[in-house]
Protein backbone atom coordinates (compact mmCIF):
# COMPACT_ATOMS: atom_id res chain seq x y z
CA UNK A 1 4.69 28.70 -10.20
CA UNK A 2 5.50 29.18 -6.18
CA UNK A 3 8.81 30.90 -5.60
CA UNK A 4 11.39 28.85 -3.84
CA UNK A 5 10.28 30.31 -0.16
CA UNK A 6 6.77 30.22 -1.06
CA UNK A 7 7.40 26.59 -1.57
CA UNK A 8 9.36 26.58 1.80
CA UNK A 9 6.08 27.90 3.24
CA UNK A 10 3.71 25.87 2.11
CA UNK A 11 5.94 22.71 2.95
CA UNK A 12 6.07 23.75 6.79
CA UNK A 13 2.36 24.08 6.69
CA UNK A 14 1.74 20.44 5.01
CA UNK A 15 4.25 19.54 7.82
CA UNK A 16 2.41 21.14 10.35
CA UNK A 17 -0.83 19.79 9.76
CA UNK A 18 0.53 16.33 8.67
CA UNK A 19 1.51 16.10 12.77
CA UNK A 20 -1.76 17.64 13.91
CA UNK A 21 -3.35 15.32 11.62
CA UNK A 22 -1.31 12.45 14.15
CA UNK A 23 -1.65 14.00 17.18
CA UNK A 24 -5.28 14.38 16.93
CA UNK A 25 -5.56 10.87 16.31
CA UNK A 26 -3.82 9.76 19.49
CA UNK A 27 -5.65 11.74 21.76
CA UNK A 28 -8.95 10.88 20.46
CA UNK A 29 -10.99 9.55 23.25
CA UNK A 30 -12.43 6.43 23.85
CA UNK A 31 -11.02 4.21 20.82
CA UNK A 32 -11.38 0.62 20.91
CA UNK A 33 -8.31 -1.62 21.39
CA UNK A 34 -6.14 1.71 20.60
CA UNK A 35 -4.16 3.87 22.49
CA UNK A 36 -5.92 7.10 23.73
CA UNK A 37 -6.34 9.80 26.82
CA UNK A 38 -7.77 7.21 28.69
CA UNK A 39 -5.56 3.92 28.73
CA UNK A 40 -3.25 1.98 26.08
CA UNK A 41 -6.21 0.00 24.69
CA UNK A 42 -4.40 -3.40 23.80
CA UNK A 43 -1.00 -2.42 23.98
CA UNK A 44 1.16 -3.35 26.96
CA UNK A 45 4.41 -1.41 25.47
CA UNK A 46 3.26 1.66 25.09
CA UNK A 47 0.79 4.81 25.75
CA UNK A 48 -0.23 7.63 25.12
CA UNK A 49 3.00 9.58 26.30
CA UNK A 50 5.17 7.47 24.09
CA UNK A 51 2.73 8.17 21.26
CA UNK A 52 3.10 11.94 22.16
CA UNK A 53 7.13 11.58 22.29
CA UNK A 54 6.64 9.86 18.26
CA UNK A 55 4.80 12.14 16.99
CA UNK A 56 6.53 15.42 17.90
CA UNK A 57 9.66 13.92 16.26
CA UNK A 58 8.40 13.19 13.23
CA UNK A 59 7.99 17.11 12.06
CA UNK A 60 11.33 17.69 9.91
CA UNK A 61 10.60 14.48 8.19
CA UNK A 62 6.93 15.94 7.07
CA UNK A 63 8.99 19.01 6.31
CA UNK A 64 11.39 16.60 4.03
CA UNK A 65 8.42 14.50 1.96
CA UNK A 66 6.41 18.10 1.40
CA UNK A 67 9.43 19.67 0.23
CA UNK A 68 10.63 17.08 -1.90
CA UNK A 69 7.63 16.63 -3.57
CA UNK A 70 7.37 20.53 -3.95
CA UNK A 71 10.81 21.19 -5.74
CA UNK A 72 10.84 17.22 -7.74
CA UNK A 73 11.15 17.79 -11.75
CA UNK A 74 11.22 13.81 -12.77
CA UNK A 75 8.20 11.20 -12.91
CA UNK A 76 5.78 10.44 -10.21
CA UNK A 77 7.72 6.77 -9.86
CA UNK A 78 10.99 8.27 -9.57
CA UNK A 79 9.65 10.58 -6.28
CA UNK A 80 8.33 7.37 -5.19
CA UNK A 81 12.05 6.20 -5.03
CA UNK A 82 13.61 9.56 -4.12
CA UNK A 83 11.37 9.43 -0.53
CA UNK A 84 12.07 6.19 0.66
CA UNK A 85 15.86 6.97 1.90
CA UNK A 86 13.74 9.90 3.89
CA UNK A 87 10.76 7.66 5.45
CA UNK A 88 13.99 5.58 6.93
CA UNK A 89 15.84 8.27 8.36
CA UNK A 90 11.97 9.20 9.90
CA UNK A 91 11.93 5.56 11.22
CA UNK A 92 15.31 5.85 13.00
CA UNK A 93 13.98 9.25 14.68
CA UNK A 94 10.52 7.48 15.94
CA UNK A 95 12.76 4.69 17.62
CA UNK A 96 15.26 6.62 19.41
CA UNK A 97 12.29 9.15 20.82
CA UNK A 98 10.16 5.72 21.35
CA UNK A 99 13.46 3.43 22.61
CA UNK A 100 12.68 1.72 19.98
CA UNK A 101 8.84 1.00 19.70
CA UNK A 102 6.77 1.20 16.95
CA UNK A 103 4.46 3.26 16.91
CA UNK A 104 4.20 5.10 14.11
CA UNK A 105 5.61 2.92 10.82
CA UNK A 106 2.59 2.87 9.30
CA UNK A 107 1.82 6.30 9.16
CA UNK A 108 5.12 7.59 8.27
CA UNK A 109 4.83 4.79 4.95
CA UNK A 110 1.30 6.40 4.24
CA UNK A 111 1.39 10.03 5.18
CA UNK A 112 5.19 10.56 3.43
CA UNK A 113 3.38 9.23 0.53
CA UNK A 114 0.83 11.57 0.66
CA UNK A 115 2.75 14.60 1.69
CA UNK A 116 5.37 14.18 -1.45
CA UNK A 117 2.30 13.74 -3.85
CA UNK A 118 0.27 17.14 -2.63
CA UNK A 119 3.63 18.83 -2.82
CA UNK A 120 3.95 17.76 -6.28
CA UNK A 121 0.86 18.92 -7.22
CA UNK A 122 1.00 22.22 -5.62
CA UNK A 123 4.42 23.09 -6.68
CA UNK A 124 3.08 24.60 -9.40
CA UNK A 125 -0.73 26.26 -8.37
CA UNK A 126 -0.63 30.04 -6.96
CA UNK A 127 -0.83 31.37 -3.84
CA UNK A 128 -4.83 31.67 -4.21
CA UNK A 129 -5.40 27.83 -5.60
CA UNK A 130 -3.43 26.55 -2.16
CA UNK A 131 -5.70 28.67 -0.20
CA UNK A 132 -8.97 27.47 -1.88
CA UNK A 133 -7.97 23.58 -1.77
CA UNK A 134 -10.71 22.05 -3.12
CA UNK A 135 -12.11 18.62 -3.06
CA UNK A 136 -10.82 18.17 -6.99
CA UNK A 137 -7.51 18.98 -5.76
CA UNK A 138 -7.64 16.14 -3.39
CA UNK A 139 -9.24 13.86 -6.22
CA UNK A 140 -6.14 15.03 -8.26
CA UNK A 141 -3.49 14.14 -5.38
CA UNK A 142 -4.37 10.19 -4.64
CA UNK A 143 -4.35 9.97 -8.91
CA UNK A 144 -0.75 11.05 -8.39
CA UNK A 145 -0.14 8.54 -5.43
CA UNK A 146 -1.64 6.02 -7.40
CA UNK A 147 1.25 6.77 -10.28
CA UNK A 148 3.90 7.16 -8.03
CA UNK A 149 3.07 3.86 -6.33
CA UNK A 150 2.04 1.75 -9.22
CA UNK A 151 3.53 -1.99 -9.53
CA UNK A 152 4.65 -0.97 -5.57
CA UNK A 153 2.85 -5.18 -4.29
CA UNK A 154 4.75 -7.03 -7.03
CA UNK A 155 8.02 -5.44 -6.63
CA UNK A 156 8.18 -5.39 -2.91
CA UNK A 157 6.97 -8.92 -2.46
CA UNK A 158 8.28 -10.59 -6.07
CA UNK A 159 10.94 -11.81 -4.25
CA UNK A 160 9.44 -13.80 -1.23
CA UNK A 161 9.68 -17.26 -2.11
CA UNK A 162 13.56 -16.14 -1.89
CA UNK A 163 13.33 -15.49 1.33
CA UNK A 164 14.16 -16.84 4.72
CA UNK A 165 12.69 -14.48 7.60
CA UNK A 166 9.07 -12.39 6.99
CA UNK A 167 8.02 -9.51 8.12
CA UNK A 168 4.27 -9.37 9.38
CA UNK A 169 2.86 -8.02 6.22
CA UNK A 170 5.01 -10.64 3.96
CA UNK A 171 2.98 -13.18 6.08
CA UNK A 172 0.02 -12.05 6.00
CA UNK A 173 0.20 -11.66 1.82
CA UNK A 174 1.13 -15.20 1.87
CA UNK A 175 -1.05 -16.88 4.04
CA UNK A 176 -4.01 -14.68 2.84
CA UNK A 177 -3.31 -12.50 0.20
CA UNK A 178 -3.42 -9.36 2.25
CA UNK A 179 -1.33 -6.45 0.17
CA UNK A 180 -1.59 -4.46 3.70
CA UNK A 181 -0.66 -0.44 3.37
CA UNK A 182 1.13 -0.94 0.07
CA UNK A 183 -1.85 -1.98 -1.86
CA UNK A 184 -4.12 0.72 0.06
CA UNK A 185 -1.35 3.49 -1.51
CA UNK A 186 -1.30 1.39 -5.24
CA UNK A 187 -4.85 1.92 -5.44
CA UNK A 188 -5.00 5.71 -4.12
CA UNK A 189 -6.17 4.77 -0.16
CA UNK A 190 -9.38 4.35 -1.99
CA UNK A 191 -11.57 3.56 1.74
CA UNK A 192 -10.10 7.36 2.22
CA UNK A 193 -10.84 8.62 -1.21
CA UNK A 194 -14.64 7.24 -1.78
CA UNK A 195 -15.76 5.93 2.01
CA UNK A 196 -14.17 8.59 4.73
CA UNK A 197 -13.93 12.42 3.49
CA UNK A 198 -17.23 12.00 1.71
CA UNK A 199 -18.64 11.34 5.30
CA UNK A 200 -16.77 13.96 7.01
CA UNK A 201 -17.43 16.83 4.03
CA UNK A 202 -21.16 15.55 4.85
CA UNK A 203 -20.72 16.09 8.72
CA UNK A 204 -19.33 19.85 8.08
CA UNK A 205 -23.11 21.16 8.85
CA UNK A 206 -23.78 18.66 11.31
CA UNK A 207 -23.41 20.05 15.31
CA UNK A 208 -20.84 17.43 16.16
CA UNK A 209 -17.69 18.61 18.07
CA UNK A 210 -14.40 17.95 16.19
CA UNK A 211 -14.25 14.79 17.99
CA UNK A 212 -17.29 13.66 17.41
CA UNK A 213 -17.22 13.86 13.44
CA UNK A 214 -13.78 11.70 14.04
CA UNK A 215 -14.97 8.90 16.32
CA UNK A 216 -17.75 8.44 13.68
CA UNK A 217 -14.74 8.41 11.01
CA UNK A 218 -12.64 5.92 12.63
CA UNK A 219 -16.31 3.73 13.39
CA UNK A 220 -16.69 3.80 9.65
CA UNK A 221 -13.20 3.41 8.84
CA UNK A 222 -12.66 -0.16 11.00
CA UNK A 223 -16.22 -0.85 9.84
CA UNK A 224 -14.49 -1.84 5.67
CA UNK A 225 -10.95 -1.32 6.26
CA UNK A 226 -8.71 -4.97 5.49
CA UNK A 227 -6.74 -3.47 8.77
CA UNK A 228 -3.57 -5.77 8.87
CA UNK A 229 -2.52 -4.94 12.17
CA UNK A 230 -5.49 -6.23 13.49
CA UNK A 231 -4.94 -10.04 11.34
CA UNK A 232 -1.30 -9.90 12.77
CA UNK A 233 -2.50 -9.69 16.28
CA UNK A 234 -5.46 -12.01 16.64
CA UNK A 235 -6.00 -13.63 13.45
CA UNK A 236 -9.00 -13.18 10.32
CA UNK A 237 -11.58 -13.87 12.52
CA UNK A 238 -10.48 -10.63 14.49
CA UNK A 239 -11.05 -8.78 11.44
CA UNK A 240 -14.22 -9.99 10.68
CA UNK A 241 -15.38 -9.11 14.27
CA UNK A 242 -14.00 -5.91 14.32
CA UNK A 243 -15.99 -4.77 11.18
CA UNK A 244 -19.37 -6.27 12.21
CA UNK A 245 -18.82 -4.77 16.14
CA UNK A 246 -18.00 -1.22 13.80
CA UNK A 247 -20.93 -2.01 11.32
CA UNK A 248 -23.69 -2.67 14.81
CA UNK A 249 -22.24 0.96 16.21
CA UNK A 250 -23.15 2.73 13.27
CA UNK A 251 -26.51 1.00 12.69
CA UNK A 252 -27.10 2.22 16.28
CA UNK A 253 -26.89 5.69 15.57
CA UNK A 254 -23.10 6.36 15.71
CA UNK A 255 -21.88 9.07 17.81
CA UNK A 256 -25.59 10.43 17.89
CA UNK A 257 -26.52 7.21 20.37
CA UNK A 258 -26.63 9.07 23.88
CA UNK A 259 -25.12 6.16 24.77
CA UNK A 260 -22.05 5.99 22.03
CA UNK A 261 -19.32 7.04 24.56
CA UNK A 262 -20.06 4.14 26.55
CA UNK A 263 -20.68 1.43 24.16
CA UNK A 264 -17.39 2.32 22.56
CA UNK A 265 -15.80 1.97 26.36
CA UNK A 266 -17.06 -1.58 26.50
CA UNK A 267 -15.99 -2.13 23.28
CA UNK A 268 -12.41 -0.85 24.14
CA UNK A 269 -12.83 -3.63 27.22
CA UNK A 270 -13.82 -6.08 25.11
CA UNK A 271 -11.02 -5.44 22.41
CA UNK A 272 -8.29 -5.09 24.66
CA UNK A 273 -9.50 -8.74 26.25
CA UNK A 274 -9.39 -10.42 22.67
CA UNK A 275 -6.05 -8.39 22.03
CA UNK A 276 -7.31 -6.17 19.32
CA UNK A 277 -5.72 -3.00 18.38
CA UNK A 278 -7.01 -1.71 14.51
CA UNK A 279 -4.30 0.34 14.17
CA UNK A 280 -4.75 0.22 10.26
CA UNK A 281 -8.10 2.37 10.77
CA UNK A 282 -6.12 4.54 12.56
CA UNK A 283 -2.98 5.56 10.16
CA UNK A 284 -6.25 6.10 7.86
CA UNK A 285 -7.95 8.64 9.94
CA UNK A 286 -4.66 10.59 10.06
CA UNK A 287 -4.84 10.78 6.51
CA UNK A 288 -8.43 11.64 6.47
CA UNK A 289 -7.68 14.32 9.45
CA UNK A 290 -4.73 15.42 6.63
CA UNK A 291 -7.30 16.28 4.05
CA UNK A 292 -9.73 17.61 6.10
CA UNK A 293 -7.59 20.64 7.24
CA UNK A 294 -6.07 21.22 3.72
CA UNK A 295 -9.80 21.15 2.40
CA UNK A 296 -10.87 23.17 5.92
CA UNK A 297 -13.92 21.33 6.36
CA UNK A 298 -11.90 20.55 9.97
């Protein structure tokens, strides 16, 4: 069992690489339809600055959801609960540094999730277990989101037909079924758990830079992900074009196409025409980026 500072510790580094994890995902360069270094892909309201101004506020929050999760004593449902009140306060901090734009919802849903669970499971492994994170121990963590978040689709949407005003995910579960980010967590971010870190644990040896191995993540990633953000901005069809443009770049060779930096340019051009941004994929490779530096394969 960690002593109290210990546990202080190791909740500023979850923290710590929790907004790496965010900010490495921003300035990845070229990304289709999403903001980046190079332009605002298909967003008119933002870029990258404002992404940069999100992101760097978002740090005590991280700090909050690894700390609670590292010093909770009840059930994994009942941290669920006790981190919610937090991810609000987060929201609130995003929209005054943003004047109030969104860009980072969706990650603060998913990653405070995440953050709370590996706190609660390191809370009580020593000093030497933390430093050797293995790929069991990040097996063991999504089994403990998938507790804390179990039942999460019925009760958040059980009371719909109720209602008079939707959100974007309430519509999109109605019109197509689409559970969005809280069926991803229900079922332990399973394109994470069994599609995404298996590629980048295989990429370790391969002599790809850092961003390399992630534009070939975040190819894969839009290639199966059920990315609501891109339904809610240009329809199922979108979807279905983003994964088969995603599926034809990896066919091609991925990232080692000489000519991947460029076909992902025109694909940016062509995504940012049809007003595509897969933001989804996105929040994902955070959490992917997440594991990969508590597992140090990144």
């Amino acid at each position: 069992m960690l002593n109290r500072d210990t546990l202080k510790k190791y909740a500023r580094l979850m923290a710590r690489y929790a907004e790496e994890a965010i900010l490495s995902e921003v300035i990845l360069s070229p990304k289709p339809g999403l903001v980046d270094s190079l332009d605002a892909g298909a967003h008119k309201d933002m870029d990258i600055y404002t992404f940069l101004l999100s992101a760097t506020s978002l740090y005590d929050g991280f700090y909050d959801f690894s700390k609670t999760g590292l010093l909770h004593e009840g059930t994994k449902q009942e941290l669920f609960i006790k981190i919610r009140p937090i991810g609000m306060d987060i929201e609130k901090r995003m929209f005054n540094a943003t004047g109030n734009i969104n860009t980072h919802k969706g990650i603060i849903f998913s990653m405070g999730i995440v953050l709370a669970a590996a706190g609660y499971y390191l809370k009580d492994k020593s000093e030497d277990e933390i430093e050797h994170f293995s790929l069991s121990d990040t097996d063991a963590i999504f089994m403990l989101i998938r507790e804390m978040t179990e039942g999460l689709v019925n009760k958040d949407f059980k009371n719909l037909p109720q209602k008079i005003k939707y959100t974007h995910g309430e519509i999109l579960f109605l019109k197509h079924g689409f559970t969005g980010i809280r069926g991803e967590a229900e079922e332990g971010y399973p394109v994470v758990r069994l599609e995404a870190l298996p590629k980048l644990r295989a990429l370790k040896c391969e002599p790809f830079s850092f961003e390399e191995k992630l534009l070939e993540i975040l190819l894969l990633l839009m290639s199966i992900t059920e990315d609501s953000n891109v339904v809610s901005r240009g329809g199922i069809e979108s979807l279905s074009y983003v994964k088969s443009q995603a599926k034809l770049f990896l066919e091609k060779g991925g990232i080692k196409n000489p000519d991947s930096r460029e076909i992902l340019k025109r694909m940016n051009e062509d995504f940012i025409l049809r007003n595509i941004s897969p933001g989804g994929s996105a929040d994902l490779l955070s959490i992917v980026i997440f594991f990969g530096k508590l597992e140090k394969i990144i």
